[in-house]
N, C-alpha and C. Protein backbone atom coordinates (compact mmCIF):
# COMPACT_ATOMS: atom_id res chain seq x y z
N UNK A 1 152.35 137.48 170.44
CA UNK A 1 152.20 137.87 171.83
C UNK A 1 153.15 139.04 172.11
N UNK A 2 152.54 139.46 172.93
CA UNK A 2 153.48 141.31 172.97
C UNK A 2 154.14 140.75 174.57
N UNK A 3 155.84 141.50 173.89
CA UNK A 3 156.58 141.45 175.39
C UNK A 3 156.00 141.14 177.00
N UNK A 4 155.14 142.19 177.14
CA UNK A 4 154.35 142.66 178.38
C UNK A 4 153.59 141.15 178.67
N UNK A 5 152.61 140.80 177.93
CA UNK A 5 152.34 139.41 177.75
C UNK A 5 152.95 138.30 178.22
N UNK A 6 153.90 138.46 177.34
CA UNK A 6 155.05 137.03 177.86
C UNK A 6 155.32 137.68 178.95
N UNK A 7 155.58 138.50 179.82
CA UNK A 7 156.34 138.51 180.74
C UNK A 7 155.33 138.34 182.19
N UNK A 8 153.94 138.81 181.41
CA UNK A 8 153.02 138.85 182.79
C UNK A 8 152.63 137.06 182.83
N UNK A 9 153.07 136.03 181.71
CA UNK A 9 152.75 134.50 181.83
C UNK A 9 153.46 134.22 182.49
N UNK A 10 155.06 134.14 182.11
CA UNK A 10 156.17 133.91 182.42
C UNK A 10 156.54 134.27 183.91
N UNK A 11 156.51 135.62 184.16
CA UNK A 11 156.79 135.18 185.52
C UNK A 11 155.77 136.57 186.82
N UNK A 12 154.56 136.31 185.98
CA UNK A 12 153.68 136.96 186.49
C UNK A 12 153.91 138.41 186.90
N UNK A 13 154.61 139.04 186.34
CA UNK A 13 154.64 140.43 186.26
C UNK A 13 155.24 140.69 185.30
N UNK A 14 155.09 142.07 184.51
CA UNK A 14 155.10 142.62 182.96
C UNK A 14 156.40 143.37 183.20
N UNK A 15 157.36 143.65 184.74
CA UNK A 15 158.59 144.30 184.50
C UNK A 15 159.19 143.32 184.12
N UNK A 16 159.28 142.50 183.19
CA UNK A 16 160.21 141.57 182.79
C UNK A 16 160.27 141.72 181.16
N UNK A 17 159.20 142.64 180.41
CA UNK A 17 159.31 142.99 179.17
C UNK A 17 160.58 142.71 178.66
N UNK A 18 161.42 143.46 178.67
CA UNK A 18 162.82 143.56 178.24
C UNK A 18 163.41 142.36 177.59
N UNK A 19 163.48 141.60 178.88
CA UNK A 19 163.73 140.32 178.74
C UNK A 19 163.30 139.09 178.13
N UNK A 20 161.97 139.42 177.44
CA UNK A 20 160.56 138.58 177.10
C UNK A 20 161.02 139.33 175.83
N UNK A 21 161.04 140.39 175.19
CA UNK A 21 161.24 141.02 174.22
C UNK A 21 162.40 139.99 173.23
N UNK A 22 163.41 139.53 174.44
CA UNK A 22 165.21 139.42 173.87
C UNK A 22 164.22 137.97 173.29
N UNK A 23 163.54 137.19 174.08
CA UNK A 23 163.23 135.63 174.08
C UNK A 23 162.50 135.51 172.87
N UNK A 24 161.80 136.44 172.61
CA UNK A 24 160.64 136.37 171.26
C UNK A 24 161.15 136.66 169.97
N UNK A 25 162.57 137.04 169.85
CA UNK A 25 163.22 137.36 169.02
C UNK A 25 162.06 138.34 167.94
N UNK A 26 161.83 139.61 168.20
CA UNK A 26 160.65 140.41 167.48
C UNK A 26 161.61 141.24 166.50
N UNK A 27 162.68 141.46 166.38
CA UNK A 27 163.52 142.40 165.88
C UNK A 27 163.53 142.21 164.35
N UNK A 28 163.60 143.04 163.30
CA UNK A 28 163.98 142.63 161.84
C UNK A 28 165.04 142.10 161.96
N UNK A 29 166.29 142.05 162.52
CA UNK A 29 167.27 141.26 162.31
C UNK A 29 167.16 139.79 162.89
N UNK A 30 166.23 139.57 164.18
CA UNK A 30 165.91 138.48 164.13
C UNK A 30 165.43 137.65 163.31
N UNK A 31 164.57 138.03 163.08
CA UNK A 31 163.58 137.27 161.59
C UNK A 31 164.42 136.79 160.79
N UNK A 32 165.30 137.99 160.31
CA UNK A 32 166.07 137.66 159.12
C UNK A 32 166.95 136.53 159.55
N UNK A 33 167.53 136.51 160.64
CA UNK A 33 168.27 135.06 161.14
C UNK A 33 167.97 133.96 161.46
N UNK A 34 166.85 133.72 161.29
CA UNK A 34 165.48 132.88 161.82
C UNK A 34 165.06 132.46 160.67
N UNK A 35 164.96 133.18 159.21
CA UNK A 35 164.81 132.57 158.12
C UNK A 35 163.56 133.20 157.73
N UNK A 36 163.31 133.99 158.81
CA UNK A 36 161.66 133.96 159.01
C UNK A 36 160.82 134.98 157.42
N UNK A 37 161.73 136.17 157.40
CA UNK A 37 162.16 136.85 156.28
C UNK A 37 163.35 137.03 155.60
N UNK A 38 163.15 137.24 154.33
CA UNK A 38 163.93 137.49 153.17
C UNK A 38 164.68 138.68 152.83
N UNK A 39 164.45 139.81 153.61
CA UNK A 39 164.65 140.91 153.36
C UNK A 39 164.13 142.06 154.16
N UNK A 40 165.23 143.16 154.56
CA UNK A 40 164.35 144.04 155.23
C UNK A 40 164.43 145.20 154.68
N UNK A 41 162.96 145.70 154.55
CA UNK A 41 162.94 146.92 153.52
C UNK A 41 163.04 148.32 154.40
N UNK A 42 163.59 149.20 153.88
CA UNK A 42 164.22 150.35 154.83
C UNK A 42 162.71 151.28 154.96
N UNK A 43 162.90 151.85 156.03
CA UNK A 43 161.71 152.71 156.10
C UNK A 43 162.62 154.19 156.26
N UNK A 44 161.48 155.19 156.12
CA UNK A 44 162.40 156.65 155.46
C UNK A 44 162.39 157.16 157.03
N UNK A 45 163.48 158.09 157.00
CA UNK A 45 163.66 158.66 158.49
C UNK A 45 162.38 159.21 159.49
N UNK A 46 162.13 158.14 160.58
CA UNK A 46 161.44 158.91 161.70
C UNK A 46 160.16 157.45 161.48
N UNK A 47 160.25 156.92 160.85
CA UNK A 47 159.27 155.91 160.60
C UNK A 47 158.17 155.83 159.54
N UNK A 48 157.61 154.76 158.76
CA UNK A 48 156.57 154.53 157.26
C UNK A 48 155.89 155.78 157.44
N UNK A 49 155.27 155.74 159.01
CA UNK A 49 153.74 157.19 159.32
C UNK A 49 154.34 158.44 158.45
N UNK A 50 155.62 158.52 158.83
CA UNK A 50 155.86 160.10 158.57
C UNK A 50 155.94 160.74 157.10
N UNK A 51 156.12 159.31 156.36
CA UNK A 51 156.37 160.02 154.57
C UNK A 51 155.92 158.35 154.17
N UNK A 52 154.48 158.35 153.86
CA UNK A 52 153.84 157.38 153.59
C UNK A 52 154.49 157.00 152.05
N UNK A 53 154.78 158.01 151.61
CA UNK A 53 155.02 157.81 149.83
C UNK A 53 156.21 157.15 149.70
N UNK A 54 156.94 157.47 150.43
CA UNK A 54 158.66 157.26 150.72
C UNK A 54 158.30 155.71 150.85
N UNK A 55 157.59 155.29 151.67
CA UNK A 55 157.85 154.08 152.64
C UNK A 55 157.30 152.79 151.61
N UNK A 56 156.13 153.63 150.41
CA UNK A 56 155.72 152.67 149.78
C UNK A 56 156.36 152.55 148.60
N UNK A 57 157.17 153.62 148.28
CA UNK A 57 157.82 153.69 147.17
C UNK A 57 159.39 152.64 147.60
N UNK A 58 159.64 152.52 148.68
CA UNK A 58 160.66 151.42 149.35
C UNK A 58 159.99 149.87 149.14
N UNK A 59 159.00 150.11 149.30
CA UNK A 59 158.44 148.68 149.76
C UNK A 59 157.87 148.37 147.70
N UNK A 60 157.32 149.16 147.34
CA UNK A 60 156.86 148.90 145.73
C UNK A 60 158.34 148.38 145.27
N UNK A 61 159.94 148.86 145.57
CA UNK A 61 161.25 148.75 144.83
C UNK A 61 161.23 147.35 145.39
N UNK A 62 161.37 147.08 146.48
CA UNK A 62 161.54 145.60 146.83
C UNK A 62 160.89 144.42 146.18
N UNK A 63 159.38 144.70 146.20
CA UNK A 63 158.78 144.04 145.16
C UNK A 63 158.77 143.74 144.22
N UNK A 64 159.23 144.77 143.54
CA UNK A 64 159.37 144.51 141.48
C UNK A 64 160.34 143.62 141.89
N UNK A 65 161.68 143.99 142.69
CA UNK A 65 162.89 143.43 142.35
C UNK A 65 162.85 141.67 142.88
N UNK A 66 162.21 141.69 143.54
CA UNK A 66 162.03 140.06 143.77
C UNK A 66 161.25 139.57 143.27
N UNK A 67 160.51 139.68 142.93
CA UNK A 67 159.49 139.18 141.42
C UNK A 67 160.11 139.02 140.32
N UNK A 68 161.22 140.04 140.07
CA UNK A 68 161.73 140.09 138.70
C UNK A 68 162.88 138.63 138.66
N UNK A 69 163.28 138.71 140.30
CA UNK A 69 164.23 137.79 140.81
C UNK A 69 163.65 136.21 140.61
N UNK A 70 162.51 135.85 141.17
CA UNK A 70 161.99 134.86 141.17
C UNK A 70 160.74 134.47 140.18
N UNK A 71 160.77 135.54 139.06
CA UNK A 71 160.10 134.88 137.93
C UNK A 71 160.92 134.30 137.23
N UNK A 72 162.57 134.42 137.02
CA UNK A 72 163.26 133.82 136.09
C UNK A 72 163.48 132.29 136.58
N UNK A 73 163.25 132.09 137.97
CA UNK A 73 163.35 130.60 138.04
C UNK A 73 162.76 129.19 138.02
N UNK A 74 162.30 128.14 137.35
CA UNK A 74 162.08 127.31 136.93
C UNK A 74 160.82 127.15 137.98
N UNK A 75 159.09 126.77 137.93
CA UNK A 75 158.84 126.74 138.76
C UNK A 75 159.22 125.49 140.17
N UNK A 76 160.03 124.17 139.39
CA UNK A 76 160.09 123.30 140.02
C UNK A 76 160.71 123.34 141.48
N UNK A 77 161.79 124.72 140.88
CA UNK A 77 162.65 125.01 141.61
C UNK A 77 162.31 125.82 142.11
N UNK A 78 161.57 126.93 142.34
CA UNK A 78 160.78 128.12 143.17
C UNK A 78 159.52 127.34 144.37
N UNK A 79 159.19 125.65 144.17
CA UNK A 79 158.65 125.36 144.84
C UNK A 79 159.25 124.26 145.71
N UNK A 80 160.43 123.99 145.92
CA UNK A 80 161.62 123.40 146.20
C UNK A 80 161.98 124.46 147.10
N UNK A 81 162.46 125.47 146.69
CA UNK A 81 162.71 126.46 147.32
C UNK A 81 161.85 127.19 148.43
N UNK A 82 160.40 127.02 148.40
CA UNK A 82 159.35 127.33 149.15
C UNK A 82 159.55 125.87 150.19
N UNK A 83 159.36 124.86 150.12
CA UNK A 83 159.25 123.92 150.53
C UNK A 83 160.33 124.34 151.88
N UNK A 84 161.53 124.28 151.15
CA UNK A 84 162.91 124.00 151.90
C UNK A 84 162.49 125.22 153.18
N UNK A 85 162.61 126.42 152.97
CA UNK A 85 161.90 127.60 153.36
C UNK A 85 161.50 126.84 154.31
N UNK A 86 160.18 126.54 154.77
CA UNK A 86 158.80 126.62 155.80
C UNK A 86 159.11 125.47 156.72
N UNK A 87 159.73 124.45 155.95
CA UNK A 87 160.45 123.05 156.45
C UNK A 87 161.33 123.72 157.30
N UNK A 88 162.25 124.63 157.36
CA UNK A 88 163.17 125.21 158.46
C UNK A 88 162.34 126.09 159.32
N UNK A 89 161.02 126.28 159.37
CA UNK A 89 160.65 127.11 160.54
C UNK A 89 160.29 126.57 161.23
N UNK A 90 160.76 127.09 162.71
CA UNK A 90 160.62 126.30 164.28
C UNK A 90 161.40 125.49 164.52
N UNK A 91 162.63 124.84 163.65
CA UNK A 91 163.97 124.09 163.88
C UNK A 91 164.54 125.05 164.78
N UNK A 92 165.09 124.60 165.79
CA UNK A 92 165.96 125.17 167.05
C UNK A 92 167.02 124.18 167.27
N UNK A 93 168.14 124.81 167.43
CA UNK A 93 169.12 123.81 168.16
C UNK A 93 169.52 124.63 169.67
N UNK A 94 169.71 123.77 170.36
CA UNK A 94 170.98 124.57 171.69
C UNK A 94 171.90 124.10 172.01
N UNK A 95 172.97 124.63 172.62
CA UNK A 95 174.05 124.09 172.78
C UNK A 95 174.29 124.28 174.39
N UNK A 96 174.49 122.60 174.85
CA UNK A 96 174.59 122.55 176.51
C UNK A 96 175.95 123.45 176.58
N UNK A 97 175.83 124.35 177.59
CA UNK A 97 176.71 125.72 179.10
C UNK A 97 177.71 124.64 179.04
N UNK A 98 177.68 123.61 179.54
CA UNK A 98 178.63 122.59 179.93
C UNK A 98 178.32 121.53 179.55
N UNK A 99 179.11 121.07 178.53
CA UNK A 99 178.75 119.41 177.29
C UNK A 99 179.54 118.39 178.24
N UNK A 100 178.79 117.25 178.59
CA UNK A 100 179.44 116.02 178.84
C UNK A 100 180.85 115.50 178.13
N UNK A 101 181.87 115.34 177.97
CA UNK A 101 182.86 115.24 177.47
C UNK A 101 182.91 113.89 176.77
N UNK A 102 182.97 113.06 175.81
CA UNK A 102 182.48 111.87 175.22
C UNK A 102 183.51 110.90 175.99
N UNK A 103 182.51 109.75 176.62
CA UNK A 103 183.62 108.71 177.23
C UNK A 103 183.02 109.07 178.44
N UNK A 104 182.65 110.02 178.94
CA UNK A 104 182.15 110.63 180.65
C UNK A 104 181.16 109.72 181.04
């Protein structure tokens, strides 16, 4: 769902993007903290469009190298590892503004 989206559900008008943006966590560094991805592959200055060769020749290096990474490991353990992976997506914790103090 695109920012504008969430924001025209949420609170029925789309100037709230910004804020709908922060909530959806869309960012590569989100993901990556989220578990969601493994890696973020660099794109060449100005963005992939501008030097298509660049961007695939980034993205082809990433590939060999994690293939090369995860063919050496056992498959028992590469599907253990997948498992563990997908099992953590959509786990959320929060932490109560103000925690009841134990005994309260």
């Amino acid at each position: 769902i695109s920012p504008e989206a969430c924001s025209a559900i949420l609170w029925k008008d789309r100037r709230h993007a910004a804020e709908a943006a922060e909530a959806l966590k869309l960012t590569a560094q989100d993901l990556i903290g989220l578990g969601v991805v493994d890696e973020i592959v660099p794109e060449p200055e100005g963005g992939a469009h501008r030097d298509h060769d660049l961007a695939a020749a980034n993205l082809g290096t990433a590939l060999r190298q994690n293939l090369e990474r995860i063919s050496t490991l056992p498959i028992e353990e590469l599907m253990q590892k997948r498992y563990e992976k997908f099992r953590k997506l959509g786990k959320f914790t929060e932490e109560a503004e103000n925690p009841v103090p134990a005994g309260a």
